[in-house]
Every structure is written in C-alpha cells, then in structure tokens.
C-alpha atoms as a PDB file:
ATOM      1  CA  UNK A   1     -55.587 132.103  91.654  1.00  0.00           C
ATOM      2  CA  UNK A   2     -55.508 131.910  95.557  1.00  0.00           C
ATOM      3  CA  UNK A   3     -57.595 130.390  98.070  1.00  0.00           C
ATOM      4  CA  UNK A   4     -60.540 132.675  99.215  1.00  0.00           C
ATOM      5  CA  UNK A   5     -60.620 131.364 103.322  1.00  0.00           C
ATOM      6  CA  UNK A   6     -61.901 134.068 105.813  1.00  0.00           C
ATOM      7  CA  UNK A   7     -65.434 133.829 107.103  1.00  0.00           C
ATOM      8  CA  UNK A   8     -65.604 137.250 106.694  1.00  0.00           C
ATOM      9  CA  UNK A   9     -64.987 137.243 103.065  1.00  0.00           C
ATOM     10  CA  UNK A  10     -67.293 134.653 102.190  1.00  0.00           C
ATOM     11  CA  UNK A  11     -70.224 136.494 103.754  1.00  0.00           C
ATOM     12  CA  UNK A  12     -69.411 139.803 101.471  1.00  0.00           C
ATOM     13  CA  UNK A  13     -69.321 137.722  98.403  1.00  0.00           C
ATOM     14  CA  UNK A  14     -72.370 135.931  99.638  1.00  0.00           C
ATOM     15  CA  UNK A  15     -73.780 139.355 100.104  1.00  0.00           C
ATOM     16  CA  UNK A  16     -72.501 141.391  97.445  1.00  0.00           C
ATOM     17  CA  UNK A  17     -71.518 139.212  94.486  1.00  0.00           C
ATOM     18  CA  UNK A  18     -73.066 138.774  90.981  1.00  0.00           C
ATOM     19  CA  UNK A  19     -74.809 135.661  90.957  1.00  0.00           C
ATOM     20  CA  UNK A  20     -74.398 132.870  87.982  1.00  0.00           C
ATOM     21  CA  UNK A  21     -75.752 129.315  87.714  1.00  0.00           C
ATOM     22  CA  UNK A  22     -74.701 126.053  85.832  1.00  0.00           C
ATOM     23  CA  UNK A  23     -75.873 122.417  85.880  1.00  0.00           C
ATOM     24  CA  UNK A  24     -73.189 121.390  88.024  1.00  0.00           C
ATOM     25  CA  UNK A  25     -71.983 124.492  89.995  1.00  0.00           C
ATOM     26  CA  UNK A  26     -73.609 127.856  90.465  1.00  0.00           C
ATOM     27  CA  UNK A  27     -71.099 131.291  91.019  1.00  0.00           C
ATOM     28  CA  UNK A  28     -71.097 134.470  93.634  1.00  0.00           C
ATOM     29  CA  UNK A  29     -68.258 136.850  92.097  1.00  0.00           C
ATOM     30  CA  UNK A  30     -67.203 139.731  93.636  1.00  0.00           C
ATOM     31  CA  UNK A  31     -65.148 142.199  91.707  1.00  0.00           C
ATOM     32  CA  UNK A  32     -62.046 143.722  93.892  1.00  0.00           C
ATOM     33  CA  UNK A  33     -59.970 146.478  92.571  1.00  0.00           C
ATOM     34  CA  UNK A  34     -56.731 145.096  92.603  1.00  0.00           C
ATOM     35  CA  UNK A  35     -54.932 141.828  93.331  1.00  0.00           C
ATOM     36  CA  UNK A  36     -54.905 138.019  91.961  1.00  0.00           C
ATOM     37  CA  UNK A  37     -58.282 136.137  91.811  1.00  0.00           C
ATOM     38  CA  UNK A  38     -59.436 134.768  95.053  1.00  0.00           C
ATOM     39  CA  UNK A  39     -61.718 131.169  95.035  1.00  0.00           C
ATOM     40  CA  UNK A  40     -63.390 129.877  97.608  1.00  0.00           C
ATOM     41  CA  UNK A  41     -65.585 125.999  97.684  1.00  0.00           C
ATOM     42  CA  UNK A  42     -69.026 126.070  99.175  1.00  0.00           C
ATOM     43  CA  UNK A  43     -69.753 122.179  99.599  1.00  0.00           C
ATOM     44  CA  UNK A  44     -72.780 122.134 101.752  1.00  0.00           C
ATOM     45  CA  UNK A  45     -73.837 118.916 103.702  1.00  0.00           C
ATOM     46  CA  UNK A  46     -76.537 119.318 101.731  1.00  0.00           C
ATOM     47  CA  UNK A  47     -75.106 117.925  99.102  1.00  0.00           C
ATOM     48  CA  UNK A  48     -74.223 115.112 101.121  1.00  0.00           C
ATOM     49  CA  UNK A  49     -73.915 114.330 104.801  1.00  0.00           C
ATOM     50  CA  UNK A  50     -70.647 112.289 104.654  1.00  0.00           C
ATOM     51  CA  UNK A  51     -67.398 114.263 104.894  1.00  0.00           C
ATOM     52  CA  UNK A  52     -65.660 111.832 102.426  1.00  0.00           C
ATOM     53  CA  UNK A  53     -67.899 112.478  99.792  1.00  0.00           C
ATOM     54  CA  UNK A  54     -68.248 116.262 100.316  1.00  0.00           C
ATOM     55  CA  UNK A  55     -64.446 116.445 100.052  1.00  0.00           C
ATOM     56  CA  UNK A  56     -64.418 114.266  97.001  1.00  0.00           C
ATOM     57  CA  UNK A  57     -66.309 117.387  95.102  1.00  0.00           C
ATOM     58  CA  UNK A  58     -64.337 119.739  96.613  1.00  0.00           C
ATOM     59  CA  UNK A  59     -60.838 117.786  94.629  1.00  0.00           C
ATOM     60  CA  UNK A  60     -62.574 117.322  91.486  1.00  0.00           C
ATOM     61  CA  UNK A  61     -63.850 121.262  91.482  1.00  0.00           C
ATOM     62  CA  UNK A  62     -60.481 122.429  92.595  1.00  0.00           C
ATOM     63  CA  UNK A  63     -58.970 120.324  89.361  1.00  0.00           C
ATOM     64  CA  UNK A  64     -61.397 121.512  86.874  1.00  0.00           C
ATOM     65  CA  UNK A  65     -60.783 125.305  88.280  1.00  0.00           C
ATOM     66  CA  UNK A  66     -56.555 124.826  88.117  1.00  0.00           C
ATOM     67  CA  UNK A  67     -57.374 124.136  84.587  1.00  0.00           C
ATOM     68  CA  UNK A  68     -58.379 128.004  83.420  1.00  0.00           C
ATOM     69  CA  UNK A  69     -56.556 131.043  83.095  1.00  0.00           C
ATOM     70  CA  UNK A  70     -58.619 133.310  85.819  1.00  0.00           C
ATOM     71  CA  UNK A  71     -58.918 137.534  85.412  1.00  0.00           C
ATOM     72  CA  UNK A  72     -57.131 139.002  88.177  1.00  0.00           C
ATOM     73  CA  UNK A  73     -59.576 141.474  90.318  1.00  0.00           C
ATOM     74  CA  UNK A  74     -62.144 138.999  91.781  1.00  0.00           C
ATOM     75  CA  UNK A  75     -63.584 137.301  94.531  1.00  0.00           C
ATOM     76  CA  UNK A  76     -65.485 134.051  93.461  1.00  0.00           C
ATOM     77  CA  UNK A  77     -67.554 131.451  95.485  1.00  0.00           C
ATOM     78  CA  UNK A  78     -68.036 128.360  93.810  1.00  0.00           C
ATOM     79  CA  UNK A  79     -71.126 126.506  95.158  1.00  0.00           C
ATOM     80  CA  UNK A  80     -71.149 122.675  94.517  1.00  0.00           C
ATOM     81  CA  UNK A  81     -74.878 121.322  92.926  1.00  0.00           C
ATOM     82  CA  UNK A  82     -76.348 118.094  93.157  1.00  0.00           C
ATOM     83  CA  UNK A  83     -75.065 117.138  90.120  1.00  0.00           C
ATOM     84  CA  UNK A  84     -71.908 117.866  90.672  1.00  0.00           C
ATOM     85  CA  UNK A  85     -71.782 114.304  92.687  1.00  0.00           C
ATOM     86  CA  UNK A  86     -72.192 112.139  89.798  1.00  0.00           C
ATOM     87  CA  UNK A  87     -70.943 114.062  86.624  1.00  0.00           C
ATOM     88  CA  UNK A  88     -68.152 112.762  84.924  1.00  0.00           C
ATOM     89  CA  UNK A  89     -64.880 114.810  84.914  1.00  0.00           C
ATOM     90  CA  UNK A  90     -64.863 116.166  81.507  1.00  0.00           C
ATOM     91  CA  UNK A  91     -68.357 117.041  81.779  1.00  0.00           C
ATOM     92  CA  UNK A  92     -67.725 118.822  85.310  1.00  0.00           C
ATOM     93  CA  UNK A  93     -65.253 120.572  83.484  1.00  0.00           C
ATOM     94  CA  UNK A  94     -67.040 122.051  80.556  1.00  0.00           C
ATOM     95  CA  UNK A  95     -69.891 122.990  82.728  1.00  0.00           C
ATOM     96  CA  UNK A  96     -67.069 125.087  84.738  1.00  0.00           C
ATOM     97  CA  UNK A  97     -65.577 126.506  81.495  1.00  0.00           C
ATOM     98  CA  UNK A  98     -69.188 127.119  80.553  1.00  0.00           C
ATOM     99  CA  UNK A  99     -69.870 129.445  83.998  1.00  0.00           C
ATOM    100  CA  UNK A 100     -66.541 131.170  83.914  1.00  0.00           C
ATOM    101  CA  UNK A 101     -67.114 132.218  80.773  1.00  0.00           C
ATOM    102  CA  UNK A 102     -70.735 133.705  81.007  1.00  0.00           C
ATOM    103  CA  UNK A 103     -69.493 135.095  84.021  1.00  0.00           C
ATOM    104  CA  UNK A 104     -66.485 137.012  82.352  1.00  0.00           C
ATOM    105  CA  UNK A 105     -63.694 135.395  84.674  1.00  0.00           C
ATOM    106  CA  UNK A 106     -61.930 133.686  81.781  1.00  0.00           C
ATOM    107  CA  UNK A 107     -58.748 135.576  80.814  1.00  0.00           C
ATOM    108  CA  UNK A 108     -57.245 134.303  77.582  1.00  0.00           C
ATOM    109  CA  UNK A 109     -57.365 131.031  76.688  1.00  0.00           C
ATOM    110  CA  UNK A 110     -57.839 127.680  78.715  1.00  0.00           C
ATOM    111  CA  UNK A 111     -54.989 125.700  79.520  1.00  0.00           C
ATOM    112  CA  UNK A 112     -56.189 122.225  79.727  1.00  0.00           C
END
C-alpha cells in the first residue's frame, strides 16, 4: 500500500471511481491495471475546522488501513464521516474492514 498524493490523481478517482459508503468512512476506488494499491485521506474541514483534530482522523484511519492486506491494482480515496470523530478504535476498524470488504479490496486475510 502507498500513499495516493497528486492533485491530479485525486480528481480521476473523484471522477472515475466506484463509490462505497460506511458509518464511519465512505470509499472512491479506482481500478489501475498494474502496480501496488495506492490510498489517499480526504479529511475535509468539514468535518472539523481545527487542523489538530482533522489530523487526529487522518492517524487513526491510516492505523486501521495498515491493518489489512490490500489487492494490488487500485486507486482508493478514503473520505473521513462525521462519525469517524468520535468512534472508538476497534469500532473504526471494523467499519473499515466492513467497506474494504464490500468493496472487494481485501486480499487474503486481515492481519490485525
């Protein structure tokens, strides 16, 4: 799993990508047709207007994502919900399992 960072690539999943939702995080996947898995964080002030906070979801997502065993071939947006703020980690990370999984992205088994 690497980092999904240009601008550029956002917007094409944005445009382009498969759309799934959750209770704490909804998903835009792109497939690609080679290469590792790509993630990207969409945090919006939305959520919240303080940068400390916004970057407090953005650890705890990051955590319960380094947790699964992605399928190579994609390009996935994760996009923080409301609910998301307050969840507790174990239930943030179910509810991640939970997408991944209706989504298709989960390779194997879990490793956490």
């Amino acid at each position: 799993m690497e980092p999904l960072r240009r601008r550029a690539d956002f917007e094409q999943v944005f445009l382009s990508g498969a759309f799934v939702r959750g209770r704490t995080v909804s998903l835009r996947i792109l497939e690609r047709s080679e290469g590792p898995t790509r993630v990207g964080l969409a945090v919006g002030k939305r959520l919240d207007k303080r940068a400390v906070i916004r970057n407090r979801v953005r650890r705890r997502l990051r955590e319960a994502l380094r947790r699964f065993e992605l399928r190579d071939g994609y390009d996935v947006v994760v996009i923080a919900r409301r609910s998301a703020l307050t969840d507790a980690a174990p239930a943030l990370r179910e509810d991640v399992a939970r997408v991944c999984g209706k989504a298709g992205l989960l390779g194997g088994e879990d490793s956490g």
